[in-house]
PDB file of N, CA and C in Angstrom:
ATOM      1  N   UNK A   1     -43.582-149.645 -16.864  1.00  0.00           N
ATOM      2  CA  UNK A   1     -43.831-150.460 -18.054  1.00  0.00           C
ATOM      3  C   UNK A   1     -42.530-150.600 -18.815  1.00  0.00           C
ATOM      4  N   UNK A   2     -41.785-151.664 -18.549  1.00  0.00           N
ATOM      5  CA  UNK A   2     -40.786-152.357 -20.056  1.00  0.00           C
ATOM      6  C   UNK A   2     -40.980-152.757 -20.414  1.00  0.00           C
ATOM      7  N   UNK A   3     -42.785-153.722 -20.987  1.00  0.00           N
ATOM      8  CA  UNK A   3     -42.492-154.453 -21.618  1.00  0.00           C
ATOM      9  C   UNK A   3     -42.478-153.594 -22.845  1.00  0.00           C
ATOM     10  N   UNK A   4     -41.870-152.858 -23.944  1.00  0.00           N
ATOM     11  CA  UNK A   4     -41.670-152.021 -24.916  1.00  0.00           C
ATOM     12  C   UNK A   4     -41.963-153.093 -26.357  1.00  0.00           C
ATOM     13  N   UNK A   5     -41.036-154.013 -25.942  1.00  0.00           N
ATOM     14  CA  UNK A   5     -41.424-155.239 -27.112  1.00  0.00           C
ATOM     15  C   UNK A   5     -42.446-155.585 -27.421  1.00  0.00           C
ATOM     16  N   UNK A   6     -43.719-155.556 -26.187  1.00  0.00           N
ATOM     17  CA  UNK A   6     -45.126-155.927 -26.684  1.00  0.00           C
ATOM     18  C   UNK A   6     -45.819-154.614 -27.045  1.00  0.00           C
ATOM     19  N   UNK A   7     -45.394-153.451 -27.392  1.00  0.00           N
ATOM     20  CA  UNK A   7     -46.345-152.738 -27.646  1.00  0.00           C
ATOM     21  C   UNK A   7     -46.166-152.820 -29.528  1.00  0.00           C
ATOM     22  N   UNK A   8     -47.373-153.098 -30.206  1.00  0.00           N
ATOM     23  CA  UNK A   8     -47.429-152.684 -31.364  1.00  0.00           C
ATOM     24  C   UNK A   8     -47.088-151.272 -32.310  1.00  0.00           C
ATOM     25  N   UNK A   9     -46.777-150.531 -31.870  1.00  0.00           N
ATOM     26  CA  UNK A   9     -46.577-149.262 -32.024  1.00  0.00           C
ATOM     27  C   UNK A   9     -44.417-149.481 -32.484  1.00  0.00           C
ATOM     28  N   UNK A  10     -43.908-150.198 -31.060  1.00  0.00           N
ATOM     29  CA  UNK A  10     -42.989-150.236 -31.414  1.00  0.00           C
ATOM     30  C   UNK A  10     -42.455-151.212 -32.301  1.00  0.00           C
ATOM     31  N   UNK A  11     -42.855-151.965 -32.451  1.00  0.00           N
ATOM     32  CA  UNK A  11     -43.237-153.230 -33.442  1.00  0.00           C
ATOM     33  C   UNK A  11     -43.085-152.649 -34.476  1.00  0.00           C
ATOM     34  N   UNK A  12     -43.760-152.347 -35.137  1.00  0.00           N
ATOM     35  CA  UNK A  12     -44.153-151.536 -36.246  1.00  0.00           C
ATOM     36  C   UNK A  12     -43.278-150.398 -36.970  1.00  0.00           C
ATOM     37  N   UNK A  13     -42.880-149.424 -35.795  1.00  0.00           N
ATOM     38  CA  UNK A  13     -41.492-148.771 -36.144  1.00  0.00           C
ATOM     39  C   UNK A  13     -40.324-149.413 -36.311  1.00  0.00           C
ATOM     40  N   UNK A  14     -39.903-150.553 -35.477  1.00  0.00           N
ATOM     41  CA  UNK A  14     -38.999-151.365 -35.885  1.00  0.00           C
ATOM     42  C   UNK A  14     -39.025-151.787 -37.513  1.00  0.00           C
ATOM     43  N   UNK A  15     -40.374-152.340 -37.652  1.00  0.00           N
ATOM     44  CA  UNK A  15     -40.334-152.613 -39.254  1.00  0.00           C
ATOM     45  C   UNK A  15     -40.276-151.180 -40.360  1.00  0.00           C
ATOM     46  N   UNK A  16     -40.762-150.440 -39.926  1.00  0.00           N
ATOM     47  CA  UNK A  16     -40.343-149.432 -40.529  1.00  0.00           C
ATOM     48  C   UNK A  16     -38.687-148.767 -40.740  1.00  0.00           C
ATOM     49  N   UNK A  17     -38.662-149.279 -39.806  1.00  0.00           N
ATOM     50  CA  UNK A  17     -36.836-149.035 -39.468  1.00  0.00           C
ATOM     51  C   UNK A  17     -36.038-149.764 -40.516  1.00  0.00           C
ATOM     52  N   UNK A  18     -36.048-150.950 -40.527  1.00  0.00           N
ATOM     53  CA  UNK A  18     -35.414-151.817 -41.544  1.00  0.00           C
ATOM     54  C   UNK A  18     -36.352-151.621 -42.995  1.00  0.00           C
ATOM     55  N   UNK A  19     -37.518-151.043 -43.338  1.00  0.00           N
ATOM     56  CA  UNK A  19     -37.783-150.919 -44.747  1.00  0.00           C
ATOM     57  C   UNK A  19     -36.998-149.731 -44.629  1.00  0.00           C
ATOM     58  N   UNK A  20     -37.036-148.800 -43.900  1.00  0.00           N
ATOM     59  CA  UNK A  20     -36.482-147.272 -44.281  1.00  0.00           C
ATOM     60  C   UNK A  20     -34.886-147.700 -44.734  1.00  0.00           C
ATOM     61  N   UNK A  21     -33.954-148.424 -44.160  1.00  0.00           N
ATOM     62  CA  UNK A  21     -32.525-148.557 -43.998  1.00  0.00           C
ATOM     63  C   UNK A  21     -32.250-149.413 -45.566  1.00  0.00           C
ATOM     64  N   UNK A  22     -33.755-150.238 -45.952  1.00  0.00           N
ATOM     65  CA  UNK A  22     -33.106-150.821 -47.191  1.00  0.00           C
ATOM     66  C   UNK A  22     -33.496-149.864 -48.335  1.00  0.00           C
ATOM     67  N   UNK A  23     -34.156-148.867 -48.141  1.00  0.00           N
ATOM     68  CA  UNK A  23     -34.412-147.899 -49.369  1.00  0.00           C
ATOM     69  C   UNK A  23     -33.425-147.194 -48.995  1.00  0.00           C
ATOM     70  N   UNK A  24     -32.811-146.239 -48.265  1.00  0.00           N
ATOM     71  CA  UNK A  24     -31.424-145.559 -48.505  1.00  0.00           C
ATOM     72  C   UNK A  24     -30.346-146.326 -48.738  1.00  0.00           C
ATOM     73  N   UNK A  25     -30.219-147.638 -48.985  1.00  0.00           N
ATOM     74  CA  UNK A  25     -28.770-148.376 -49.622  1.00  0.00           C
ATOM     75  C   UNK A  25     -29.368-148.008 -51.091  1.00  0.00           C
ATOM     76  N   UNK A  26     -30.083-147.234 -51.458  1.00  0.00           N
ATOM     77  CA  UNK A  26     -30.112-146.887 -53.435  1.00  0.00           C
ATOM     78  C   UNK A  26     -29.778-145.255 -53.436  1.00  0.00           C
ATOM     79  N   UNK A  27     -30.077-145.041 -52.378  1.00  0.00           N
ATOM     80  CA  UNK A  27     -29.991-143.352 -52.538  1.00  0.00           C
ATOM     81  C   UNK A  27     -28.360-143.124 -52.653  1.00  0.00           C
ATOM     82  N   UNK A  28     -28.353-142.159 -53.538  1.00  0.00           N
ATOM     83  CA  UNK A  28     -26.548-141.747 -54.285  1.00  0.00           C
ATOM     84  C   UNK A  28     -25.903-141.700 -53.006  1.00  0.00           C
ATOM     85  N   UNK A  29     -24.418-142.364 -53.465  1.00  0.00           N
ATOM     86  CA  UNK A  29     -23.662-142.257 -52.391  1.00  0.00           C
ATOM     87  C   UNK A  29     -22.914-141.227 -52.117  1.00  0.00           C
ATOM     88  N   UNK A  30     -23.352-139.733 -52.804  1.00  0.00           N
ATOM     89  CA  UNK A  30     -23.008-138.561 -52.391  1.00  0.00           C
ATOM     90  C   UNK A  30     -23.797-138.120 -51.179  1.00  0.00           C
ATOM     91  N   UNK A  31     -24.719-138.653 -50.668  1.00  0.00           N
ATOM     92  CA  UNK A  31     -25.884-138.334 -49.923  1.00  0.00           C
ATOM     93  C   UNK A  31     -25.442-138.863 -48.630  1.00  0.00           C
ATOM     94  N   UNK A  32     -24.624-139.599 -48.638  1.00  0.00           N
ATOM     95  CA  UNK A  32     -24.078-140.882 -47.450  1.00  0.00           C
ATOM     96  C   UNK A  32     -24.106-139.538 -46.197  1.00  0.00           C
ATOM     97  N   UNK A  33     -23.297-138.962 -46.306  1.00  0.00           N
ATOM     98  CA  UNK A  33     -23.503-137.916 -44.819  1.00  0.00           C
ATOM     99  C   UNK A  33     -24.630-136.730 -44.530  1.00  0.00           C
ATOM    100  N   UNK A  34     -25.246-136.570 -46.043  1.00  0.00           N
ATOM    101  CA  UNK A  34     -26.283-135.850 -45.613  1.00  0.00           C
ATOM    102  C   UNK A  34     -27.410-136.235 -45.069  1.00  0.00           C
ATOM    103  N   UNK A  35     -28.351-136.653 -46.279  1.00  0.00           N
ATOM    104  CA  UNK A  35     -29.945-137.502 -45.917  1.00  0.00           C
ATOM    105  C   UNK A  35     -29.929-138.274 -45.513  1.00  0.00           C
ATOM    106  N   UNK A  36     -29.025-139.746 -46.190  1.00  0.00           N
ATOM    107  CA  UNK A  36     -29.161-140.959 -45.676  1.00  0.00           C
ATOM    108  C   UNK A  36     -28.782-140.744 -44.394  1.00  0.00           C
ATOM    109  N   UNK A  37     -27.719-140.374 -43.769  1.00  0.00           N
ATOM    110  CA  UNK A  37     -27.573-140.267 -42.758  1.00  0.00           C
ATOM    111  C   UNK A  37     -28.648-139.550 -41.526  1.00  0.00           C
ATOM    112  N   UNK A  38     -29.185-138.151 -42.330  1.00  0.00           N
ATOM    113  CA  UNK A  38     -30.184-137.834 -41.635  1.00  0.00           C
ATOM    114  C   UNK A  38     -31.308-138.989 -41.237  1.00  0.00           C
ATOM    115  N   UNK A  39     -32.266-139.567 -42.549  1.00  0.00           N
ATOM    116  CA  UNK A  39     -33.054-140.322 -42.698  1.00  0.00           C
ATOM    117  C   UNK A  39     -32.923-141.606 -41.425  1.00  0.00           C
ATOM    118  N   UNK A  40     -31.699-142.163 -41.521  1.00  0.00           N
ATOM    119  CA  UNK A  40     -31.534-143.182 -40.715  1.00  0.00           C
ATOM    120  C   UNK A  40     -31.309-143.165 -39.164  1.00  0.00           C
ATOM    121  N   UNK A  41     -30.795-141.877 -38.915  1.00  0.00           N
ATOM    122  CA  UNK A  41     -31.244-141.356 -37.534  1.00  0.00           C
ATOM    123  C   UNK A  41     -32.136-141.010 -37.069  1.00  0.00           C
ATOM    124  N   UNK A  42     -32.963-140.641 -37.991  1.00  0.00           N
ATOM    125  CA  UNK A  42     -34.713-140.380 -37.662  1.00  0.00           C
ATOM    126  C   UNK A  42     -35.643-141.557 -37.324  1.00  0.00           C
ATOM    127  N   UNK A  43     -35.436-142.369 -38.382  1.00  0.00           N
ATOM    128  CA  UNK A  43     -36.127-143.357 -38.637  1.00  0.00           C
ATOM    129  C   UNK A  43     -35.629-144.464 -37.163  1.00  0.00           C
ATOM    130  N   UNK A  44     -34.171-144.375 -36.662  1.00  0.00           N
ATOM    131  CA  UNK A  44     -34.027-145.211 -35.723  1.00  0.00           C
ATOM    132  C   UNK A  44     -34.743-144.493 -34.484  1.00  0.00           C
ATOM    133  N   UNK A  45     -34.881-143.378 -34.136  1.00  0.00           N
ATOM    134  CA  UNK A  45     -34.973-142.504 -33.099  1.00  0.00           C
ATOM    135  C   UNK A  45     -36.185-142.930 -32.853  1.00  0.00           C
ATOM    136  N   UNK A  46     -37.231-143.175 -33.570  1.00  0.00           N
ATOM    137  CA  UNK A  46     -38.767-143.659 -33.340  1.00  0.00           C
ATOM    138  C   UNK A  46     -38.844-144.749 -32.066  1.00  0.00           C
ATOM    139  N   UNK A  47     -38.516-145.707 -32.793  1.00  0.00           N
ATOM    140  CA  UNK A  47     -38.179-147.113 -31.614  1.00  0.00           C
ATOM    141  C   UNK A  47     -37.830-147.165 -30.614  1.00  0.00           C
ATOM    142  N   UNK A  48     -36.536-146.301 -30.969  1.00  0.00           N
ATOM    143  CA  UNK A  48     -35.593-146.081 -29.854  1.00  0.00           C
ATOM    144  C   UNK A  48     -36.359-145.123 -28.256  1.00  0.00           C
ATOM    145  N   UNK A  49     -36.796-143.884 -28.938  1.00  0.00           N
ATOM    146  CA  UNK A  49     -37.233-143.345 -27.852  1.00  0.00           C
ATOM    147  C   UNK A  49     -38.764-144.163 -27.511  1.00  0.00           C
ATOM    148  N   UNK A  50     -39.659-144.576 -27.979  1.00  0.00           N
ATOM    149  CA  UNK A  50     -40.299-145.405 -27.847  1.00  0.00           C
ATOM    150  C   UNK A  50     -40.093-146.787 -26.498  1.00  0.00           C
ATOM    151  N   UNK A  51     -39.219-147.259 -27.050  1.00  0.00           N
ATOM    152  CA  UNK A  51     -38.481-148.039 -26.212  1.00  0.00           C
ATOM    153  C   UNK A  51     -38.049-147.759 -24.383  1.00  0.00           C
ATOM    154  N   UNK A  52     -37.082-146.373 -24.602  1.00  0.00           N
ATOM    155  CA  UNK A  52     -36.499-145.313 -23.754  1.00  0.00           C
ATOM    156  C   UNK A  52     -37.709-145.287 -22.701  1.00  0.00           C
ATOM    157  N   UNK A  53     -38.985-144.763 -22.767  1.00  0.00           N
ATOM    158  CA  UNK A  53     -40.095-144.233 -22.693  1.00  0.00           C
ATOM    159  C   UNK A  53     -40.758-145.418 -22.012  1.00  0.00           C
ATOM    160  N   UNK A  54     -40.826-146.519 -22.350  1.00  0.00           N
ATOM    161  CA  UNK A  54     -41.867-147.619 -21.881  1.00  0.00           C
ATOM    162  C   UNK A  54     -40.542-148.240 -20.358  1.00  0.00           C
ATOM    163  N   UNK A  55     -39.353-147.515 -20.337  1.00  0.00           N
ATOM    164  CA  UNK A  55     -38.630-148.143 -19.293  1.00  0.00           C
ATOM    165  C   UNK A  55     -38.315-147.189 -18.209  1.00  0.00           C
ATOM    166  N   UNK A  56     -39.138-146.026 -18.446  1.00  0.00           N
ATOM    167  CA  UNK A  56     -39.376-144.634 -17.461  1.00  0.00           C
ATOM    168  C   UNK A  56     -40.064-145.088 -16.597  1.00  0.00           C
ATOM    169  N   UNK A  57     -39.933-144.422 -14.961  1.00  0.00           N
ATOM    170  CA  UNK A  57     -41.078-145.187 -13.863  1.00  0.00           C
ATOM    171  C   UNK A  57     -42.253-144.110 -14.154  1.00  0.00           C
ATOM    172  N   UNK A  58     -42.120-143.438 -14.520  1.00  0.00           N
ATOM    173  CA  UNK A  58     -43.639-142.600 -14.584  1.00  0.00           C
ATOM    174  C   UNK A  58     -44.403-142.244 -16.148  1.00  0.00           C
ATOM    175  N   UNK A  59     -45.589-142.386 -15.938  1.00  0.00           N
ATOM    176  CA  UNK A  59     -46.215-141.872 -17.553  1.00  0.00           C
ATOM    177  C   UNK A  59     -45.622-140.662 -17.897  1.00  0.00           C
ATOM    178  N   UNK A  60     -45.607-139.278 -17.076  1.00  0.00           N
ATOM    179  CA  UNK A  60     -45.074-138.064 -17.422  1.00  0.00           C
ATOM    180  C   UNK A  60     -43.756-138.265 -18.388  1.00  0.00           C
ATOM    181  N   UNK A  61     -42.946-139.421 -17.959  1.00  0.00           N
ATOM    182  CA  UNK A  61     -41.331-139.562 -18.999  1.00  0.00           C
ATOM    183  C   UNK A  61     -41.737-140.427 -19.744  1.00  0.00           C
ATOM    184  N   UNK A  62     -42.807-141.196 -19.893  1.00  0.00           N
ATOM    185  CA  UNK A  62     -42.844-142.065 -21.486  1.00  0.00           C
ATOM    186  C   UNK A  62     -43.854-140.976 -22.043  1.00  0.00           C
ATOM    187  N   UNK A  63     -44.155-140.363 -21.282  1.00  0.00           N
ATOM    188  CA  UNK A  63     -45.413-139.470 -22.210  1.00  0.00           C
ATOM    189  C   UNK A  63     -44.472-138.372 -23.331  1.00  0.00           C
ATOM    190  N   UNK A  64     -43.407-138.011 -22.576  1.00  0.00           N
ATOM    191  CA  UNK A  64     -42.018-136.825 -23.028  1.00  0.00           C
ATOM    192  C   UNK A  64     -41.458-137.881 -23.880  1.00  0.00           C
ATOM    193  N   UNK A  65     -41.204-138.788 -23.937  1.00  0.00           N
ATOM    194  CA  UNK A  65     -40.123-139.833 -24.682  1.00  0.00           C
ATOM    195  C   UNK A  65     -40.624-140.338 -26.033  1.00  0.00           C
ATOM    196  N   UNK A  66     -42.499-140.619 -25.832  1.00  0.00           N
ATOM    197  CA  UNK A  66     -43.245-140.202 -26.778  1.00  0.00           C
ATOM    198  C   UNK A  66     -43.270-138.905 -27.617  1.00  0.00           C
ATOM    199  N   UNK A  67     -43.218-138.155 -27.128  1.00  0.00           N
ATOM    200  CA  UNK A  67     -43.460-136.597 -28.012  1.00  0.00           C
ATOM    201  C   UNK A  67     -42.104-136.713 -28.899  1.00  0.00           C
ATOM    202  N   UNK A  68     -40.892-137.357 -28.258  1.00  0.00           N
ATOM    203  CA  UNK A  68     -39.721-137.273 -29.054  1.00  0.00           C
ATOM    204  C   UNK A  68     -40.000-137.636 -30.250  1.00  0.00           C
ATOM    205  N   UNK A  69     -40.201-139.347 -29.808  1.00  0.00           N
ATOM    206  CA  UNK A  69     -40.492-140.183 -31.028  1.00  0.00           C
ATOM    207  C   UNK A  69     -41.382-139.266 -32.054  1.00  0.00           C
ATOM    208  N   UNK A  70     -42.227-139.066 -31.481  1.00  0.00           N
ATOM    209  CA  UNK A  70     -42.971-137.841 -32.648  1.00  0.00           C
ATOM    210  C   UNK A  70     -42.643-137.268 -33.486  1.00  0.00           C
ATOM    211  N   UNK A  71     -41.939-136.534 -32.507  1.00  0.00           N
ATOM    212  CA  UNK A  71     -41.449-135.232 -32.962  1.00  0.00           C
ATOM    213  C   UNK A  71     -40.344-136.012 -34.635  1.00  0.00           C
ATOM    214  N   UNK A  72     -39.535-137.116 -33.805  1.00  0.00           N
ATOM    215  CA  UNK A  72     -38.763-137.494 -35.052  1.00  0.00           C
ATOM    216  C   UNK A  72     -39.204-138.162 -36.285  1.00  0.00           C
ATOM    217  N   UNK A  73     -40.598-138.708 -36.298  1.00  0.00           N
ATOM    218  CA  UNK A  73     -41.374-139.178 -37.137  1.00  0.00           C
ATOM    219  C   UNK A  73     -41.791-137.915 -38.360  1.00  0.00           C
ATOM    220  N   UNK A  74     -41.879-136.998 -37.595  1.00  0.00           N
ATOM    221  CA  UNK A  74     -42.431-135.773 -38.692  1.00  0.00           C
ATOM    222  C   UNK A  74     -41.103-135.085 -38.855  1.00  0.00           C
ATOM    223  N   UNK A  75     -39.775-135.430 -38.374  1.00  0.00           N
ATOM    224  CA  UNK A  75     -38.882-134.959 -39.534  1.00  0.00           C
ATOM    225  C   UNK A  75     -38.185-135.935 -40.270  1.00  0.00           C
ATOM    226  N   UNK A  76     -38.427-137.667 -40.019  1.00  0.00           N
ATOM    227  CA  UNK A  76     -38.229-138.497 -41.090  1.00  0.00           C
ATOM    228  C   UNK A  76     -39.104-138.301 -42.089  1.00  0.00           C
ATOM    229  N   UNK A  77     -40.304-137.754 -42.121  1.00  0.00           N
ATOM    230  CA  UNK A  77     -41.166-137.513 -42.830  1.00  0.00           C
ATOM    231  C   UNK A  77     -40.911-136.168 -43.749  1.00  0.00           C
ATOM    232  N   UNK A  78     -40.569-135.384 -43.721  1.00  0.00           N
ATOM    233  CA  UNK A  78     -40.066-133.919 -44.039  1.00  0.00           C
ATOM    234  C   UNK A  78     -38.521-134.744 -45.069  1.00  0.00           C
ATOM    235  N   UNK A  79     -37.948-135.633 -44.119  1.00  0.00           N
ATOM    236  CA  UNK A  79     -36.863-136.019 -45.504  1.00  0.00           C
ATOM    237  C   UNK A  79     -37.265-136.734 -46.283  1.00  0.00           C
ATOM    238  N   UNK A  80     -37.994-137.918 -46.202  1.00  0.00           N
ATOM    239  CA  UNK A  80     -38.584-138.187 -47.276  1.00  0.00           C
ATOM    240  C   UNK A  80     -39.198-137.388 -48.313  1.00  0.00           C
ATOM    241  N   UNK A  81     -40.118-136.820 -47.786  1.00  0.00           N
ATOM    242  CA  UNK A  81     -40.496-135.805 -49.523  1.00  0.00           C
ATOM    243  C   UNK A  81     -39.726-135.376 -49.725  1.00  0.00           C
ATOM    244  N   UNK A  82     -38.706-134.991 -49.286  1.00  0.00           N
ATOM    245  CA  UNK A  82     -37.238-133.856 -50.064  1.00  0.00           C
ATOM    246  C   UNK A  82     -36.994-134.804 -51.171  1.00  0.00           C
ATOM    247  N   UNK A  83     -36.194-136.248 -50.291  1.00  0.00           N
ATOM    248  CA  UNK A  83     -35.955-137.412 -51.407  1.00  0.00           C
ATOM    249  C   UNK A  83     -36.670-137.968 -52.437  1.00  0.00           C
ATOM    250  N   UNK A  84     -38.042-137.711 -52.256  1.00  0.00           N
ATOM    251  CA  UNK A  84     -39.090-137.943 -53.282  1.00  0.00           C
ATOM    252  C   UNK A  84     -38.830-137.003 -54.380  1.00  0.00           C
ATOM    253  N   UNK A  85     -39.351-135.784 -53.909  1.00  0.00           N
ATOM    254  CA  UNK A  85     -39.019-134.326 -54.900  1.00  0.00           C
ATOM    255  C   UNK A  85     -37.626-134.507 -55.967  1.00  0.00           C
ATOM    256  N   UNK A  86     -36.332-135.152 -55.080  1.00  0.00           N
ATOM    257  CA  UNK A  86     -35.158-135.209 -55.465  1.00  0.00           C
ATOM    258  C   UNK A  86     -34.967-136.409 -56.931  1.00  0.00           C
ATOM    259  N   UNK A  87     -36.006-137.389 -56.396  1.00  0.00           N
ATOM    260  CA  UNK A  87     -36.315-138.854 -57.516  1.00  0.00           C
ATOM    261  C   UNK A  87     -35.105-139.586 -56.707  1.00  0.00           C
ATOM    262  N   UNK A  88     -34.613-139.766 -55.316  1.00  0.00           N
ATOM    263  CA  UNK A  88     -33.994-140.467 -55.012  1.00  0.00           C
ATOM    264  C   UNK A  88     -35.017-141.359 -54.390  1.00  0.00           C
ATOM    265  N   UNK A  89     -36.344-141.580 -53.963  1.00  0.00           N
ATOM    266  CA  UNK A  89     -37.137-142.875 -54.008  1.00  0.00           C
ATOM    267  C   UNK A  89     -38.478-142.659 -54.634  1.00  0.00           C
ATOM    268  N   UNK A  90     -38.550-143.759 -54.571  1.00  0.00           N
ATOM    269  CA  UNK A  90     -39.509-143.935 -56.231  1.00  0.00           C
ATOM    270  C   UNK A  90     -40.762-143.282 -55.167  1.00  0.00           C
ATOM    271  N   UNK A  91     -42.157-142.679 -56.468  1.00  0.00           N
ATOM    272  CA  UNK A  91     -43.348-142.237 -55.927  1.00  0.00           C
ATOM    273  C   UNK A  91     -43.801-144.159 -55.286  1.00  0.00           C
ATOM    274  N   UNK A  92     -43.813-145.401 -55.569  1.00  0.00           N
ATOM    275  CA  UNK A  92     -44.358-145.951 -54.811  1.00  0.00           C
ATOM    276  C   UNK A  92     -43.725-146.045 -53.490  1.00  0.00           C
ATOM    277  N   UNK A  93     -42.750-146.053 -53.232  1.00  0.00           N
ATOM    278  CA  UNK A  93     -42.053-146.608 -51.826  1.00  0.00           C
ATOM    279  C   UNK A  93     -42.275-145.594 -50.939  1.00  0.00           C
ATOM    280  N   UNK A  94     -42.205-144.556 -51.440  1.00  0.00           N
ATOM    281  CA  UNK A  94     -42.805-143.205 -50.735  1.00  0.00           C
ATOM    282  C   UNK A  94     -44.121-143.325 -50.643  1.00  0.00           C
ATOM    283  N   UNK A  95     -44.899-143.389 -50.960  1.00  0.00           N
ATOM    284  CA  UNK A  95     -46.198-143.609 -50.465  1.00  0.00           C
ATOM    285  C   UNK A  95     -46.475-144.744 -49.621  1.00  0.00           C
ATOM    286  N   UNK A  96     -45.706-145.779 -49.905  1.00  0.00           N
ATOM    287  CA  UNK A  96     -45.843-147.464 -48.873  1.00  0.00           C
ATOM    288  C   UNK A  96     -45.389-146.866 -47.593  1.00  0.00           C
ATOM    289  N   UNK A  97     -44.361-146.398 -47.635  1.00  0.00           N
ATOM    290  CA  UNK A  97     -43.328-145.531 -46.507  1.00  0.00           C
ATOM    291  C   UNK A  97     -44.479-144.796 -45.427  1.00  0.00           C
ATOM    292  N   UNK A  98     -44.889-144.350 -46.451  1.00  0.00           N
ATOM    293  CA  UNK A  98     -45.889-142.490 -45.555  1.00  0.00           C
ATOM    294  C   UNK A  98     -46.606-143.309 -45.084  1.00  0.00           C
ATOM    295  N   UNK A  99     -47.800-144.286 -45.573  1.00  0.00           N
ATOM    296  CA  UNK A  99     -48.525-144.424 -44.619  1.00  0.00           C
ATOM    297  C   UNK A  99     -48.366-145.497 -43.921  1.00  0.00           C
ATOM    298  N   UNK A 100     -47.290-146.372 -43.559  1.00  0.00           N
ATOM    299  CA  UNK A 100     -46.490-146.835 -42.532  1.00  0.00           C
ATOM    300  C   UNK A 100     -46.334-145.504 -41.072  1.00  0.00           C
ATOM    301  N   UNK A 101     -45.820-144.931 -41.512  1.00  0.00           N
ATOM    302  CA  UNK A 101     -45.278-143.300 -40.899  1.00  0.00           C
ATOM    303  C   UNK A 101     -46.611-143.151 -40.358  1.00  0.00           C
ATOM    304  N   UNK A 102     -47.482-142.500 -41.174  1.00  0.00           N
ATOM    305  CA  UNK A 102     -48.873-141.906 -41.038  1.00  0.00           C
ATOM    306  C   UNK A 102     -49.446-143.022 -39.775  1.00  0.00           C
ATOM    307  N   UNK A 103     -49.686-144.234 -39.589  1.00  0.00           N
ATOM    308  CA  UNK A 103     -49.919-144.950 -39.126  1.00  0.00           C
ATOM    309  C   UNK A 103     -49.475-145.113 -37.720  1.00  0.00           C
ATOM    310  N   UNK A 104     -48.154-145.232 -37.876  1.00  0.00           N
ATOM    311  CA  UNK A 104     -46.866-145.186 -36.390  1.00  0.00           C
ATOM    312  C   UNK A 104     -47.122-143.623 -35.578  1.00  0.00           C
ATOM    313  N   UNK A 105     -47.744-142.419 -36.630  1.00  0.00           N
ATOM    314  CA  UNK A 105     -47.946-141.337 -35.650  1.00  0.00           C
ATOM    315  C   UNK A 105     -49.229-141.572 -35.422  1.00  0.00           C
ATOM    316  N   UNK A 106     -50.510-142.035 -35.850  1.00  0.00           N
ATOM    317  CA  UNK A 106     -51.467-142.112 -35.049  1.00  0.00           C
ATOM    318  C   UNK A 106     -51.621-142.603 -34.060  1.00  0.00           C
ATOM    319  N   UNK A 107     -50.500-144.271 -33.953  1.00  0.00           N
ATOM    320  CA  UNK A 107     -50.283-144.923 -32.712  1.00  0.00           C
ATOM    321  C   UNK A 107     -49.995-144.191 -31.596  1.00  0.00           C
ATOM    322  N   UNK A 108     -48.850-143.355 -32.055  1.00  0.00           N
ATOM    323  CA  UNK A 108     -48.281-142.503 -30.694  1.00  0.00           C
ATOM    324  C   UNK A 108     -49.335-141.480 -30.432  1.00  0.00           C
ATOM    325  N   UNK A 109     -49.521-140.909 -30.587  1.00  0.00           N
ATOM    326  CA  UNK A 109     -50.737-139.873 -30.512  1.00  0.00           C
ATOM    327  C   UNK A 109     -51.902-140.567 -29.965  1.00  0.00           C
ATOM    328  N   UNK A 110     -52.499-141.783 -29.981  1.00  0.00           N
ATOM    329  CA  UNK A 110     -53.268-142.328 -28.882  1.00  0.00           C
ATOM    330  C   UNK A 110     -53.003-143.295 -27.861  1.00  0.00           C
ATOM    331  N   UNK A 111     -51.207-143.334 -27.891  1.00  0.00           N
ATOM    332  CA  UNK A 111     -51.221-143.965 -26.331  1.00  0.00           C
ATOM    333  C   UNK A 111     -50.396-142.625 -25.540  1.00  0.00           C
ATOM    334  N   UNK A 112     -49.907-141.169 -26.505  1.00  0.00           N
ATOM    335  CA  UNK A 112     -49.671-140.348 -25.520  1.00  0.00           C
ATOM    336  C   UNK A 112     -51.456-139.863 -24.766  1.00  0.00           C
ATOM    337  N   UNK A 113     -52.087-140.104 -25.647  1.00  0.00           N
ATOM    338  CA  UNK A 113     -53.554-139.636 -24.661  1.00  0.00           C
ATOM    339  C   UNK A 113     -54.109-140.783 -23.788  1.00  0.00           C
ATOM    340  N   UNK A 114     -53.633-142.426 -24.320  1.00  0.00           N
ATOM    341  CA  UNK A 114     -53.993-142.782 -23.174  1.00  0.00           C
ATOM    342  C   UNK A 114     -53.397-142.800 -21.766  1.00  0.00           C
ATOM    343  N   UNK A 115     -52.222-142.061 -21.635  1.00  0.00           N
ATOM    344  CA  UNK A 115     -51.726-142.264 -20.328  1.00  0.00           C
ATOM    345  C   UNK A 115     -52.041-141.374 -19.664  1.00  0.00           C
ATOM    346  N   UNK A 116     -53.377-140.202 -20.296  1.00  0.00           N
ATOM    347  CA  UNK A 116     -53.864-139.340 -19.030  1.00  0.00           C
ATOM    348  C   UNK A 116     -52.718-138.208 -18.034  1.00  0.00           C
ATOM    349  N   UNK A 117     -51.966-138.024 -19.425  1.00  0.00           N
ATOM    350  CA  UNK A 117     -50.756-136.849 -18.506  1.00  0.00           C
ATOM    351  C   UNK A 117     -51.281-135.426 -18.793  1.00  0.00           C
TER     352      UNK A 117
END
């Protein structure tokens, strides 16, 4: 499976990708190598391994390429509340954010079960 572009899941992280990238152009530019930087490697890593994953010949490596994406969803998620806590993004965008997030991990979580690995 490549077609990666038609799956909604990655769709979706993509858009999440570019809302995430235009809320850290406000976050202090003391932050530039810490969070933002963290944040924006997280937030790309979704898609990306997503992507990675749908161009594997076997379910077993999109099923692993999935867990990544996961895995990086719940620590873009872990920086966000820091940045929330911090008042570097507002309580609404953080909440629009999460359940974008919240959403993109339920996706993954039922096409890692539908591939029966």
């Amino acid at each position: 499976m490549n077609r990666f572009k038609e799956l909604l899941v990655w769709q979706k992280a993509i858009d999440l990708a570019v809302e995430v990238y235009h809320i850290t152009e406000n976050l202090p530019k003391e932050e530039r190598y810490g969070l933002i930087s963290q944040i924006n490697r997280s937030v790309i890593s979704i898609p990306s391994n997503i992507a990675e994953g749908a161009g594997r010949n076997t379910n077993k490596d999109f099923n692993n390429f999935l867990g990544i994406a996961q895995g990086s969803s719940f620590e873009l998620e872990t920086q966000l509340i820091i940045s929330n806590r911090l008042n570097y993004i507002s309580k609404d965008d953080f909440q629009k954010i999460e359940t974008q997030l919240e959403h993109i991990q339920n996706m993954i979580a039922k096409l890692k079960k539908s591939l029966n690995v």
